[in-house]
Protein backbone atom coordinates (compact mmCIF):
# COMPACT_ATOMS: atom_id res chain seq x y z
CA UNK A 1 -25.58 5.54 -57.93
CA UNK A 2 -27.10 4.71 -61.63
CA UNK A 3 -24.65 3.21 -63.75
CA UNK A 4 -22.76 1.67 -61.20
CA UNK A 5 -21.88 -1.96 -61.27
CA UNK A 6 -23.05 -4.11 -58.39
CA UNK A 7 -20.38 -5.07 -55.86
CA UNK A 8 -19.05 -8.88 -56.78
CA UNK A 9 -19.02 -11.15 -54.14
CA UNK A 10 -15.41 -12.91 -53.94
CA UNK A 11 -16.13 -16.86 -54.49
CA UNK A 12 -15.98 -18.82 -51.12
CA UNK A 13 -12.57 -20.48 -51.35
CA UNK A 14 -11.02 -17.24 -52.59
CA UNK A 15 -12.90 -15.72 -49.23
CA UNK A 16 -11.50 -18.02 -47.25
CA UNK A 17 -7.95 -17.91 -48.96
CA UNK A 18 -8.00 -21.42 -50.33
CA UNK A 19 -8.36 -20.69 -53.83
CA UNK A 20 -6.18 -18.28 -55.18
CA UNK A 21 -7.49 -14.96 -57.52
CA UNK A 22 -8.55 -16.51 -60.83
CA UNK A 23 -8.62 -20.48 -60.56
CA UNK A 24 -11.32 -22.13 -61.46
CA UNK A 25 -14.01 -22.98 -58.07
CA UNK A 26 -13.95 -26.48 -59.69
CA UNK A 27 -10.19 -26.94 -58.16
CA UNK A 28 -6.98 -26.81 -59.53
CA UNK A 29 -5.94 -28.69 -62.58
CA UNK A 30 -3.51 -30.52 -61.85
CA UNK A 31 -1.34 -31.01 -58.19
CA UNK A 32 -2.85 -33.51 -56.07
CA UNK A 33 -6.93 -34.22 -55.50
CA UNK A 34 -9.29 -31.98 -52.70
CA UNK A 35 -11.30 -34.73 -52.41
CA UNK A 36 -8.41 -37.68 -52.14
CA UNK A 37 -6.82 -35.69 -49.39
CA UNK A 38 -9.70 -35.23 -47.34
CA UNK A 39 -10.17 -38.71 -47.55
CA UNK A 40 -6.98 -39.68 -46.61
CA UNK A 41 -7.46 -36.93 -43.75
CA UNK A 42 -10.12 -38.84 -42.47
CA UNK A 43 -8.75 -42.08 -42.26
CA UNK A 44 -5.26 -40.35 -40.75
CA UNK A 45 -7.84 -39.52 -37.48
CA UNK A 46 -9.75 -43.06 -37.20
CA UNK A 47 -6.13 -43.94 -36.89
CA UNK A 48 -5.37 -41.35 -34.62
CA UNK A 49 -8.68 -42.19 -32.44
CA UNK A 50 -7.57 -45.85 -32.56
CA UNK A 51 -4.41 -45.44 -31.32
CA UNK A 52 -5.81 -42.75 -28.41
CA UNK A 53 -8.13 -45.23 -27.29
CA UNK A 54 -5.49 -47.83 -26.87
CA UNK A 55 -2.98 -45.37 -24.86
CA UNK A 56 -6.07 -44.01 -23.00
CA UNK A 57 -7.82 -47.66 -22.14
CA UNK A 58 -4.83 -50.22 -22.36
CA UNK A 59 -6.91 -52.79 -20.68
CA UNK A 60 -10.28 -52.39 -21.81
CA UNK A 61 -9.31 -51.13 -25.95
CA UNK A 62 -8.86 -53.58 -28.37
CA UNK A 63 -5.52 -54.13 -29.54
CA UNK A 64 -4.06 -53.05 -32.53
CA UNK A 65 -3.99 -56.45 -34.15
CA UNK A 66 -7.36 -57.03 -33.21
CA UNK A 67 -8.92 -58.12 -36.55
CA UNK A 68 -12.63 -56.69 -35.95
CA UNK A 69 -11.03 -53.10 -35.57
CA UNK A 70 -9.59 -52.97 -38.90
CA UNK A 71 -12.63 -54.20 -40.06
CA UNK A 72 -14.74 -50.96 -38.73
CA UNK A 73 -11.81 -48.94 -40.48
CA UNK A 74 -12.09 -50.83 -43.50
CA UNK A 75 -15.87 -50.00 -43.76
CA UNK A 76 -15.22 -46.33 -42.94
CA UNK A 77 -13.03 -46.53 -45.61
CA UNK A 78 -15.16 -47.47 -47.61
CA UNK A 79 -18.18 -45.58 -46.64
CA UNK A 80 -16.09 -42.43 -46.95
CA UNK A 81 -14.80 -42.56 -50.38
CA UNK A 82 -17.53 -40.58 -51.31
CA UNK A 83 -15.45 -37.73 -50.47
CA UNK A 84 -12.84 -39.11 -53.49
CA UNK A 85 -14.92 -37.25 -55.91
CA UNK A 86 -15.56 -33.99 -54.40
CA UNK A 87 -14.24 -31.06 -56.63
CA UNK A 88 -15.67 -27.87 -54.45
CA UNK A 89 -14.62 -27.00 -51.11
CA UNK A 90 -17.62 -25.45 -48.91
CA UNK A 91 -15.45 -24.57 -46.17
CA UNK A 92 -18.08 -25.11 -43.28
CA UNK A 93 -19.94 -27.87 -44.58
CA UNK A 94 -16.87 -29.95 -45.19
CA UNK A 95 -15.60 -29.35 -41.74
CA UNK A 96 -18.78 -30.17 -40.22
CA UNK A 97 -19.32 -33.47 -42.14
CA UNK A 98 -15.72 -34.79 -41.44
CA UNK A 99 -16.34 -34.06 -37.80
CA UNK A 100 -19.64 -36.05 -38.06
CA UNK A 101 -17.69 -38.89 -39.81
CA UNK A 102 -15.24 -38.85 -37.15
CA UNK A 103 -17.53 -38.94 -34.30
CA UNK A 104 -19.55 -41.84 -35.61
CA UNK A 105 -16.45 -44.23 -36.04
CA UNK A 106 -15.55 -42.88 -32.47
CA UNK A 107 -18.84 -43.79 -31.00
CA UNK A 108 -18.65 -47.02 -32.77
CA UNK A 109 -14.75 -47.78 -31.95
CA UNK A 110 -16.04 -46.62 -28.23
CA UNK A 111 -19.37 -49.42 -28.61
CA UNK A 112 -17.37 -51.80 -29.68
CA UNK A 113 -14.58 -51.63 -26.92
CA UNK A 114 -17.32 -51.12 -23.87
CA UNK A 115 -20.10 -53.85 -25.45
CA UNK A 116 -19.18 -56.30 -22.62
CA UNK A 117 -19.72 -53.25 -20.04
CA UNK A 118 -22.54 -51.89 -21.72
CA UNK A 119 -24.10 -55.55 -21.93
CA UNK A 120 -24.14 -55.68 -18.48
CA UNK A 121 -25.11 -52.18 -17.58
CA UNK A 122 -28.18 -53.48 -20.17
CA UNK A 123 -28.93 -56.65 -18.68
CA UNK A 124 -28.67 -54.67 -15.02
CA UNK A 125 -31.34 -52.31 -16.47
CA UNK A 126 -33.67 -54.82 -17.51
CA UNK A 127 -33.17 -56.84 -14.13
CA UNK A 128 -34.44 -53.60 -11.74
CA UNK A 129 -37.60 -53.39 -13.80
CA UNK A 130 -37.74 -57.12 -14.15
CA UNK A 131 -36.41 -59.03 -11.32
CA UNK A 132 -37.43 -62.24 -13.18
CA UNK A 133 -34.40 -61.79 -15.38
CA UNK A 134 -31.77 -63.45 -14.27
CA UNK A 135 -28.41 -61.31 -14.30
CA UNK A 136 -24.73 -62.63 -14.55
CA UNK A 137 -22.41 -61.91 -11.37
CA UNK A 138 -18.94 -60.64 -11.02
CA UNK A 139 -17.71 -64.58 -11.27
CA UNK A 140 -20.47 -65.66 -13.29
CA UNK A 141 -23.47 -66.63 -11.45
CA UNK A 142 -27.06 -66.09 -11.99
CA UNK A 143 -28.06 -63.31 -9.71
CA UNK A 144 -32.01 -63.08 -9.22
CA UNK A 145 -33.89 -60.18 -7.31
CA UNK A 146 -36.79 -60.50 -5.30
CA UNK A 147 -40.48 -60.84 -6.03
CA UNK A 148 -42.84 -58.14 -4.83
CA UNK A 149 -44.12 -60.63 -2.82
CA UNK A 150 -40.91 -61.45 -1.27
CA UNK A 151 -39.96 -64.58 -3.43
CA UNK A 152 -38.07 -65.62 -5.96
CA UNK A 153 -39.14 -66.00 -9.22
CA UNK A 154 -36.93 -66.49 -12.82
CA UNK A 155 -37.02 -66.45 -15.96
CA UNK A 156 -35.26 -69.82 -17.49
CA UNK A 157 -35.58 -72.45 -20.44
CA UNK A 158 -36.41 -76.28 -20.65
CA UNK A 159 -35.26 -78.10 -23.52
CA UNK A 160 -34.13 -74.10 -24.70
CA UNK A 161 -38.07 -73.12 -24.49
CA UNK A 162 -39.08 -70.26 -21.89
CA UNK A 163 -40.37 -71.34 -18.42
CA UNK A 164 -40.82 -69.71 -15.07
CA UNK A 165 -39.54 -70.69 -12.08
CA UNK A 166 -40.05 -70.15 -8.37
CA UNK A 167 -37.17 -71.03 -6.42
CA UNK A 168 -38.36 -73.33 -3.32
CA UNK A 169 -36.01 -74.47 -0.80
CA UNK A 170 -39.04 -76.55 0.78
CA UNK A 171 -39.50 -78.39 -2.49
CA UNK A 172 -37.88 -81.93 -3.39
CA UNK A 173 -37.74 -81.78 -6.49
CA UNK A 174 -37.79 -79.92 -9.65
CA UNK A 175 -41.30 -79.75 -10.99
CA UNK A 176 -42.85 -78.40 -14.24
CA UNK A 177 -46.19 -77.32 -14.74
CA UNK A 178 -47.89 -79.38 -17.80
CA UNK A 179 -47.77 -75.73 -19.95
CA UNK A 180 -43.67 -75.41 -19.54
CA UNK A 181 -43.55 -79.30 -20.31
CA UNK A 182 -45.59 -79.34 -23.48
CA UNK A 183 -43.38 -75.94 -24.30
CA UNK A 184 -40.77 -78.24 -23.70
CA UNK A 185 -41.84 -81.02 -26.14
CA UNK A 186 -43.23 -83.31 -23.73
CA UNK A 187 -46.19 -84.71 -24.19
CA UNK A 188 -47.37 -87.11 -21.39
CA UNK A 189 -49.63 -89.88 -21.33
CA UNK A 190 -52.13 -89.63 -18.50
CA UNK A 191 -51.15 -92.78 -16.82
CA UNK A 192 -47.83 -91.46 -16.68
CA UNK A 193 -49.32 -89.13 -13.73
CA UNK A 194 -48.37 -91.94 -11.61
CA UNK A 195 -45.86 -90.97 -8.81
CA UNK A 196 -47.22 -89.38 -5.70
CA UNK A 197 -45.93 -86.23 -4.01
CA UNK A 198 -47.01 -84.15 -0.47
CA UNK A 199 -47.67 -81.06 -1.13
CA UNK A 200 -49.30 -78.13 1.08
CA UNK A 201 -52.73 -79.01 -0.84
CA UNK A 202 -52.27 -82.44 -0.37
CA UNK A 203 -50.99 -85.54 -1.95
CA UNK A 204 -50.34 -84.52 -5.54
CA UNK A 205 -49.55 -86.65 -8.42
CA UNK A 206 -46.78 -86.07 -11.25
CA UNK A 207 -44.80 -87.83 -13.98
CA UNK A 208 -41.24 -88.65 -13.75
CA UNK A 209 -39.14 -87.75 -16.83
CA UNK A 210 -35.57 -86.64 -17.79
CA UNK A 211 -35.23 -83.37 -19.76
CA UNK A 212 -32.08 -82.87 -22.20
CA UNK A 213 -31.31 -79.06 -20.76
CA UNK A 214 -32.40 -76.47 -18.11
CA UNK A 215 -31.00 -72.98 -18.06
CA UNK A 216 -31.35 -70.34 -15.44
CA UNK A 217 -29.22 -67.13 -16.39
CA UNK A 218 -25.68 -68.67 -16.24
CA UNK A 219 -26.22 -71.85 -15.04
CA UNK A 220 -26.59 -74.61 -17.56
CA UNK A 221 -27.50 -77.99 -16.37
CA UNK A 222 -27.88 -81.91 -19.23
CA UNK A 223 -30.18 -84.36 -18.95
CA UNK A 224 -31.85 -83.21 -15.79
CA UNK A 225 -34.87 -85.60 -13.87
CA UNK A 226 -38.20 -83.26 -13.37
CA UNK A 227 -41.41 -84.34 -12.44
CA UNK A 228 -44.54 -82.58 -14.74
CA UNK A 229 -47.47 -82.01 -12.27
CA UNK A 230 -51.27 -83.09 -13.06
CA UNK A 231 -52.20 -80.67 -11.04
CA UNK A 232 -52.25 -76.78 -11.96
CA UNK A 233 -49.73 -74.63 -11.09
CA UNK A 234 -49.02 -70.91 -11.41
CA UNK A 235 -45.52 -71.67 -12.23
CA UNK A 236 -42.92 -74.35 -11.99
CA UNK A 237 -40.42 -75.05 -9.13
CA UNK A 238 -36.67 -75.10 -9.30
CA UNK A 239 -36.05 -77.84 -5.66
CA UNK A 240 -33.44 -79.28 -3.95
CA UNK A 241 -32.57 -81.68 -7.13
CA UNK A 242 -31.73 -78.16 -8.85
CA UNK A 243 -30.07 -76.44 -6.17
CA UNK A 244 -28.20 -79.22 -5.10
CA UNK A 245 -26.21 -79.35 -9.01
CA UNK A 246 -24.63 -76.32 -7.75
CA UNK A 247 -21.75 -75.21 -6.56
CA UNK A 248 -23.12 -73.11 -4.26
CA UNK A 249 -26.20 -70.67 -3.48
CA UNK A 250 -27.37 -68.04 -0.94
CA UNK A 251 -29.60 -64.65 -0.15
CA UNK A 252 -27.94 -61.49 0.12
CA UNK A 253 -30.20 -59.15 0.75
CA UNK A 254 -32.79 -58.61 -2.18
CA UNK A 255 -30.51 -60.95 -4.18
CA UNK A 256 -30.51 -64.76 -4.51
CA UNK A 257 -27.05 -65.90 -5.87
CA UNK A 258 -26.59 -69.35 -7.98
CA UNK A 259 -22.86 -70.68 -8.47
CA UNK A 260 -22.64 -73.07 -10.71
CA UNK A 261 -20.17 -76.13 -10.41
C-alpha cells in the first residue's frame, strides 16, 4: 500500500541468531575475537584428524613425535591465519571454507602417511604400461615384466646414465652397445675393439672395460667389467657376469625376479 515502508531484512548474523538485536555486523567490541576463534577452531580439528589417524592406522600413521607432521600443522597454521582478521561472520561461507581447510590438511596428513603405498601403487602403474620399468618387490628386488615379444627387456643406468637392457641367460657377459657406453662417458679407441666374442652372427669383437656403477631397479652393483661391442646392437645385454652378482633370480610367470646379495 502507498506510504508504506518496505519490509527490512534482519542482518545475517541476527538471522541466524549470532548477533544479537542492535550490535554492530562488524562484531562485538570487546569479548574475545570471531576471527581468532575460528582459527584456533581450525587448528583444534588438524589436531583432532591427527590424532584419529593415529588411533585409526597405528601402524601405518606417523607418530605423534614425528617431526614432519608438526611441520604440515605448522604451515596450516600459518596459511590459516588469514582467518585472524575476519570481523563478519557469513554463516555458510565460513562453514564451507573451514571444511575446505580441513579436508586439504586431511588429504595431505592422509598423502603423507600412504606416500610409501602410493609410491608403489605409482611405480606398479607405470610398470603395466611399461614393462621396461623395473618395479621393487615385497623384499626388495627388481621385478621386470615381459616383452611383447616374450623377453625381457629393462630400463637401467651405467655410470647413473639411462641404458636398456635385455636380459640373456645365453650371454657371457655383460655387453654395452657403443651408444649406452658413450652415454656412459666412455669413449673407446678403435684398437681397443680387440677381444673376440661368438655370437649368433658370428665372431664379434668388443672392448673390455670396468664401469664405476650399474643399476637395474633395486639392484645396485661398483666397479662392474662390461665389454662395449663394435658391432651394432638394438640394445645392450645384462649376462651371466650380471646375473651371477646376485643373490638370486628366476621367472614367475610374466615376471622375472632379481635378488640382490
Amino acid at each position: 500500500p502507498a506510504g508504506a515502508k518496505p519490509p527490512t531484512s534482519k542482518p545475517r548474523l541476527q538471522r541466524f541468531g549470532l548477533q544479537p538485536p542492535g550490535a554492530s555486523s562488524d562484531g562485538p567490541k570487546g569479548g574475545f575475537p570471531l576471527g581468532l576463534a575460528l582459527w584456533l577452531g581450525l587448528l583444534a580439528t588438524a589436531v583432532a584428524v591427527i590424532i584419529g589417524l593415529t588411533k585409526l592406522f597405528p601402524t601405518a600413521a606417523p607418530k605423534p613425535d614425528n617431526p614432519d607432521i608438526w611441520y604440515l600443522f605448522g604451515l596450516l597454521a600459518l596459511v590459516s591465519s588469514a582467518l585472524i582478521g575476519l570481523r563478519r561472520f557469513d554463516l555458510t561461507s565460513t562453514v564451507r571454507n573451514l571444511a575446505a581447510w580441513v579436508a586439504m590438511f586431511a588429504v595431505v596428513l592422509v598423502g603423507y602417511t600412504f606416500r610409501g603405498d602410493l609410491a608403489a601403487a605409482g611405480a606398479r602403474l607405470r610398470s603395466a604400461i611399461n614393462p621396461e620399468f623395473a618395479t621393487a618387490g615385497a623384499k626388495g628386488e627388481a621385478v621386470i615384466g615381459r616383452s611383447v615379444g616374450g623377453s625381457f627387456f629393462v630400463n637401467g643406468a651405467v655410470n647413473g646414465q639411462p641404458a636398456r637392457f635385455l636380459v640373456d641367460t645365453g650371454a657371457s657377459d655383460i655387453v654395452l652397445t657403443q651408444e649406452d657406453a658413450a652415454r656412459a662417458g666412455l669413449h673407446l679407441d678403435p684398437k681397443q675393439f680387440s677381444d673376440p666374442n661368438e655370437t649368433a652372427n658370428g665372431v664379434g669383437y668388443g672392448a673390455p672395460v670396468v664401469v664405476n656403477s650399474l643399476t637395474v631397479g633395486s639392484i645396485h652393483l661398483r666397479n662392474v667389467p662390461v665389454q662395449v661391442n663394435k658391432a651394432p646392437m638394438s640394445a645392450s645385454l645384462l649376462g651371466m657376469t650380471f646375473l651371477k652378482r646376485l643373490a638370486s633370480f628366476e621367472v614367475k610367470g610374466d615376471q622375472l625376479i632379481l635378488r640382490g646379495r
